[in-house]
N, C-alpha and C. Protein backbone atom coordinates (compact mmCIF):
# COMPACT_ATOMS: atom_id res chain seq x y z
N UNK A 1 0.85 -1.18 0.00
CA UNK A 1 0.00 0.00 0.00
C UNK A 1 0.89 1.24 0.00
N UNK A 2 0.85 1.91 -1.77
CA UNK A 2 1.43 3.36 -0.98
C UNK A 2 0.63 4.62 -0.10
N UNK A 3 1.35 5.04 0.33
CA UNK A 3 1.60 6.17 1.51
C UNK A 3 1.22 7.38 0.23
N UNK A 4 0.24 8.38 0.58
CA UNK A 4 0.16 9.64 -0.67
C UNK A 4 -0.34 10.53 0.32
N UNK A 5 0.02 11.88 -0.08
CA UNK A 5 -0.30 13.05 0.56
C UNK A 5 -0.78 13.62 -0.53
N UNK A 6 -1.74 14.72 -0.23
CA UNK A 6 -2.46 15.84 -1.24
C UNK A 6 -3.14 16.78 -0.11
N UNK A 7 -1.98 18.09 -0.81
CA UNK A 7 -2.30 19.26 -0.09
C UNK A 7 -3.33 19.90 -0.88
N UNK A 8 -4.06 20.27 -0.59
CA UNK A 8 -5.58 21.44 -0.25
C UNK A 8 -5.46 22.20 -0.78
N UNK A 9 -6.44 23.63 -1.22
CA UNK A 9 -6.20 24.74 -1.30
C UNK A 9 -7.25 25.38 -0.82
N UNK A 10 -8.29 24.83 0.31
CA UNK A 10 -9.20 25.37 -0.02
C UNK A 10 -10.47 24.51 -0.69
N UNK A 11 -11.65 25.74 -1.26
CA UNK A 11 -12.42 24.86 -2.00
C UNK A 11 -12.93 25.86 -3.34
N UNK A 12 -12.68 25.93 -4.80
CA UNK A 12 -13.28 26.92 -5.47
C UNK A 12 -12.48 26.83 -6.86
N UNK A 13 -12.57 27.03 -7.94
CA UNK A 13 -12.22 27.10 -9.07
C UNK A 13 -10.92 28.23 -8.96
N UNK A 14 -11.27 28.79 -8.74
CA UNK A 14 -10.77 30.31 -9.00
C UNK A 14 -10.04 30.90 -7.72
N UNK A 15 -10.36 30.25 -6.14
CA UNK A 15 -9.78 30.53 -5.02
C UNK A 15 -9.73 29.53 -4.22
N UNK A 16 -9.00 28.06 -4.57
CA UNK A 16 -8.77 26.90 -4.18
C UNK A 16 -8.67 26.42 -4.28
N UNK A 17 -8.78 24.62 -4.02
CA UNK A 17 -8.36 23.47 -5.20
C UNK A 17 -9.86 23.36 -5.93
N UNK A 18 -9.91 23.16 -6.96
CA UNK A 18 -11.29 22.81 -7.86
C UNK A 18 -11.62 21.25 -7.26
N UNK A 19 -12.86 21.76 -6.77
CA UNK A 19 -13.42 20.23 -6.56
C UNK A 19 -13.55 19.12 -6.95
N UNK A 20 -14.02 19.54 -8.16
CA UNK A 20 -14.01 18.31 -9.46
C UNK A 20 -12.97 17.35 -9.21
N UNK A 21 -11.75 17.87 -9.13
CA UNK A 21 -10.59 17.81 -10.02
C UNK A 21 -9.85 17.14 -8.21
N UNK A 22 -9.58 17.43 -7.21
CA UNK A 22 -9.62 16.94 -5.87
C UNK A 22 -10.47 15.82 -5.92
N UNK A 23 -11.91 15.63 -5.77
CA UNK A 23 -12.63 14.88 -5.36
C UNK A 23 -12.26 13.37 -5.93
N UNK A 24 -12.16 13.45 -7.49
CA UNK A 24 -11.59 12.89 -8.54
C UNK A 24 -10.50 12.01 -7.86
N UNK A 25 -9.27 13.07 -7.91
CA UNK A 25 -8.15 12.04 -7.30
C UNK A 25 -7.89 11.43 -6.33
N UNK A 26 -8.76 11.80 -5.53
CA UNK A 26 -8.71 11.56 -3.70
C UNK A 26 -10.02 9.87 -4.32
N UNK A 27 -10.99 9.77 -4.91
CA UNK A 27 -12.10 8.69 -5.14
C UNK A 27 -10.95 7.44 -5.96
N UNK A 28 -10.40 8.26 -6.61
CA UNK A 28 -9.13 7.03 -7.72
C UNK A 28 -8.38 6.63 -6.84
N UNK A 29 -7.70 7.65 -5.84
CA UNK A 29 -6.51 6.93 -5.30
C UNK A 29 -7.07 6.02 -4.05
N UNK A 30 -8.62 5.98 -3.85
CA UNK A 30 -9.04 5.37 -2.49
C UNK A 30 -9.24 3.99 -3.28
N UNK A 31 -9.31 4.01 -4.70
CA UNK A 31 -9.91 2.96 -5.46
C UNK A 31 -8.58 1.80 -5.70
N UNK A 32 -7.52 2.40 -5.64
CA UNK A 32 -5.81 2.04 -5.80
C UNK A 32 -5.56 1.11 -4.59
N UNK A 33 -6.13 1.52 -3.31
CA UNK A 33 -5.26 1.25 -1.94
C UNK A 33 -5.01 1.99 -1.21
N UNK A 34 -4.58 2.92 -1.94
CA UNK A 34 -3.68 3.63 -1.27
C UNK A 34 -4.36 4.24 -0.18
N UNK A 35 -3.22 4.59 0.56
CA UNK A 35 -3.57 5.74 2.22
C UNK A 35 -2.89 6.76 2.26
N UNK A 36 -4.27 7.43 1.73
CA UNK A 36 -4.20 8.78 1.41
C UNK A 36 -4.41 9.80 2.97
N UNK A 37 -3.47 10.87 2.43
CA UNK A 37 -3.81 11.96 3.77
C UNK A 37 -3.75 12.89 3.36
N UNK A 38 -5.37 14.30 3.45
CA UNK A 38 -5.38 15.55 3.06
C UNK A 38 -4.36 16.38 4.35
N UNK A 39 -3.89 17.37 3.71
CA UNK A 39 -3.19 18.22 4.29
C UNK A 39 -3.55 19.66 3.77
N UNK A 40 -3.29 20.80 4.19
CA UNK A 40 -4.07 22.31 3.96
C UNK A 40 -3.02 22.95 4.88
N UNK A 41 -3.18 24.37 4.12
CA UNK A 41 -2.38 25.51 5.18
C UNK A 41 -3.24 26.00 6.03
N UNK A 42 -3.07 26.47 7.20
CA UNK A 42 -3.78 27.07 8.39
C UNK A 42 -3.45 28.04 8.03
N UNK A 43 -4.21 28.88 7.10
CA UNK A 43 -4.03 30.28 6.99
C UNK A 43 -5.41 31.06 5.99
N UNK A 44 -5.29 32.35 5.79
CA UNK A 44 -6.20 32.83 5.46
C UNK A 44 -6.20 32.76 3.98
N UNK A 45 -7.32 32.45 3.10
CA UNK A 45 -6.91 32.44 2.16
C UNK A 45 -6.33 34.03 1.29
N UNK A 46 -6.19 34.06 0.44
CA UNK A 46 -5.39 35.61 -0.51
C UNK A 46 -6.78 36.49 -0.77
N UNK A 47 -7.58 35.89 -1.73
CA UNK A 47 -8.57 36.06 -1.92
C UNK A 47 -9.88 35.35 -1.54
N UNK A 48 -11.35 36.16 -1.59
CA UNK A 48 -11.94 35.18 -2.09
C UNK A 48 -13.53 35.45 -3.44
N UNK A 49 -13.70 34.81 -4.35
CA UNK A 49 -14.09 35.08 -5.07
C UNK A 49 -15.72 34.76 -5.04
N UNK A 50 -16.69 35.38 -5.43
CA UNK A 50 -17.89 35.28 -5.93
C UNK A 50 -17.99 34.51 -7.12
N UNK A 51 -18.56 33.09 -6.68
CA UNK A 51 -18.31 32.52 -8.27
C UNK A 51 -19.73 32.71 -9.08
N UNK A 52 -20.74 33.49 -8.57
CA UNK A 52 -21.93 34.05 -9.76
C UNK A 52 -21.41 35.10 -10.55
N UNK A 53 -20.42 36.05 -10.22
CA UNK A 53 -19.99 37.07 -10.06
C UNK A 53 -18.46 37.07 -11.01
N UNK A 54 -17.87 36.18 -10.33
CA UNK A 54 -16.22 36.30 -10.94
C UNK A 54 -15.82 37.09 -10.17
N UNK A 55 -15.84 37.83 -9.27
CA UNK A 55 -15.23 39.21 -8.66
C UNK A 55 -14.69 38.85 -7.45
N UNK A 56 -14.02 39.25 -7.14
CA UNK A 56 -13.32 39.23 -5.84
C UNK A 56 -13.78 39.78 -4.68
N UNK A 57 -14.69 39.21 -3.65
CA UNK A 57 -15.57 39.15 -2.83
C UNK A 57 -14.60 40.48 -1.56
N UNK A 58 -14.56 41.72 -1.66
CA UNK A 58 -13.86 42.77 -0.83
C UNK A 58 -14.51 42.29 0.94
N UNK A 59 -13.33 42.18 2.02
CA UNK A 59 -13.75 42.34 3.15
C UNK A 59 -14.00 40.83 3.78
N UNK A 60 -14.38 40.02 3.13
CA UNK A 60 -14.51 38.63 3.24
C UNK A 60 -13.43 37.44 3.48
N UNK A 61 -12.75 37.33 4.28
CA UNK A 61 -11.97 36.43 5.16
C UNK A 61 -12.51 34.88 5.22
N UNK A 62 -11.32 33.67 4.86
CA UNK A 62 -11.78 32.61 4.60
C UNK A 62 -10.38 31.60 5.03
N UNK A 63 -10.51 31.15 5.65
CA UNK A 63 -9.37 29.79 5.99
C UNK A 63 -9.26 28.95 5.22
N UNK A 64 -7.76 28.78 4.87
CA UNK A 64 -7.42 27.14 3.97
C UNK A 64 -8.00 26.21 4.47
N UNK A 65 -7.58 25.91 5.59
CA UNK A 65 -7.60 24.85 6.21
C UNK A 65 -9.24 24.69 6.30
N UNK A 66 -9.83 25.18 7.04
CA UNK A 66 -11.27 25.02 7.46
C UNK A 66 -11.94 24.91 5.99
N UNK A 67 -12.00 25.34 4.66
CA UNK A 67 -12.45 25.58 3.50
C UNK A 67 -12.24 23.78 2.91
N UNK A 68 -10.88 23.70 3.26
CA UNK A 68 -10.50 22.34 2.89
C UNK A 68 -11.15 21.14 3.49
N UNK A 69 -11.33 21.33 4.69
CA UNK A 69 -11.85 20.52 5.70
C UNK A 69 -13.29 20.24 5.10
N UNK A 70 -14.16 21.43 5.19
CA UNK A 70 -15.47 21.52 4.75
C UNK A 70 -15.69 21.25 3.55
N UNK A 71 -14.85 21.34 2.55
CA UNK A 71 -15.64 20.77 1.28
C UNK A 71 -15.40 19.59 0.51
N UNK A 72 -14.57 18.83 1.65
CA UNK A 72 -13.97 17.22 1.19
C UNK A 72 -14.26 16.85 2.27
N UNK A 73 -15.01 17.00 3.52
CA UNK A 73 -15.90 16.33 4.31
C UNK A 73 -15.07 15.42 5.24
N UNK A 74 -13.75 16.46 5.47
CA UNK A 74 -12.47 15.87 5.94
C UNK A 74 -12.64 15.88 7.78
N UNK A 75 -13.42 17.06 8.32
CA UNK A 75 -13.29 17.80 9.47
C UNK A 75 -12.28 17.48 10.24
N UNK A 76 -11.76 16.88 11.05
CA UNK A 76 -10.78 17.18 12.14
C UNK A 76 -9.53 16.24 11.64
N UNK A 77 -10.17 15.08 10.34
CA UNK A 77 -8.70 14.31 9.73
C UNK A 77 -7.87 15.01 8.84
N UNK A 78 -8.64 15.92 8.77
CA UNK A 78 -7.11 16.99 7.96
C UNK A 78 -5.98 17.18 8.65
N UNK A 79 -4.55 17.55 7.99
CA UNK A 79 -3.53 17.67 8.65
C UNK A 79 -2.93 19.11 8.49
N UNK A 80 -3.00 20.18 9.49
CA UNK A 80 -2.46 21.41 9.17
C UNK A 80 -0.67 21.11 8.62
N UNK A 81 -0.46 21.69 7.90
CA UNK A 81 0.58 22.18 6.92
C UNK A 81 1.51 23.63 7.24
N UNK A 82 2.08 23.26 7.79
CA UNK A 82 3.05 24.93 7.65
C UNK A 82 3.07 25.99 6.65
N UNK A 83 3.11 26.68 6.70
CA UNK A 83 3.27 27.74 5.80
C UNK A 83 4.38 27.82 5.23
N UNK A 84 4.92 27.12 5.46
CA UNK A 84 6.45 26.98 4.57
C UNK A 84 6.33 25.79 3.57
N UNK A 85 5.57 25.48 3.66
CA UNK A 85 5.22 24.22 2.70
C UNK A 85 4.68 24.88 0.77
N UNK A 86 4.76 26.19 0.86
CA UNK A 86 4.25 26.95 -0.03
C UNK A 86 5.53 27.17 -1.14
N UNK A 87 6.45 27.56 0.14
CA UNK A 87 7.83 27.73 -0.60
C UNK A 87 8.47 26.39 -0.99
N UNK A 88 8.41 25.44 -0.72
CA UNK A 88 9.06 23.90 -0.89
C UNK A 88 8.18 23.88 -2.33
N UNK A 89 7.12 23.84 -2.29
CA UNK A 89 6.24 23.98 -3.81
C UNK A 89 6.82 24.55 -5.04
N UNK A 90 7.22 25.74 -4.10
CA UNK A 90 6.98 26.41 -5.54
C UNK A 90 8.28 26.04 -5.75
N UNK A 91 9.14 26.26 -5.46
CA UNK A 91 10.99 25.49 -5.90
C UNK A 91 10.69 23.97 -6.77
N UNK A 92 9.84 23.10 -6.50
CA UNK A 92 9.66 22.02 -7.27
C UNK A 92 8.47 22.53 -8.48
N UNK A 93 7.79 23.18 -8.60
CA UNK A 93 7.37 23.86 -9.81
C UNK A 93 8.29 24.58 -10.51
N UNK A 94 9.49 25.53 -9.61
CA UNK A 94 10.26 26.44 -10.89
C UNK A 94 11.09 24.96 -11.24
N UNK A 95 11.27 24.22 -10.63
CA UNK A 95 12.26 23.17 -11.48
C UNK A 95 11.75 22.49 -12.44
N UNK A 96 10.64 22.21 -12.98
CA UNK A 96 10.18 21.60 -13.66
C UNK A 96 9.63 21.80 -14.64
């Protein structure tokens, strides 16, 4: 059985991980074996967006973590993530 992690963003097209597209890999990889563990940043998200709208919702405050939790039906088995886990990312994105 492998061991897989998948970090979060949240929940939203446009200001998080896209559901679709999460729900998807998290249902395949449960279908594999594997033991999977969500992980999320404890932090606020940047933005957040009106998706009737497209616009960027002014004044409105929203948590990774809790966003993540709530819309993959994760609640307290999520694993907070450092905030430094952002920068480890992005160094394996500019490399690639």
């Amino acid at each position: 059985m492998k061991n897989i992690g998948i970090v979060l963003s949240g929940c939203g097209v446009q200001d998080g991980s896209e559901i679709h597209e999460a729900a998807l890999t998290l249902f395949f990889l449960d279908r594999t074996g594997a033991k999977v563990t969500c992980f999320a940043p404890n932090k606020e998200q940047y933005h957040v967006i009106d998706h009737y709208t497209g616009e960027v919702q002014g004044g409105e405050n929203r948590q990774v973590l809790v966003e993540s939790a709530a819309a993959y039906m994760l609640g307290p088995t999520i694993s907070k993530v450092a905030v430094g886990i952002e920068k480890l990312v992005q160094k394996i994105v500019e490399v690639e």
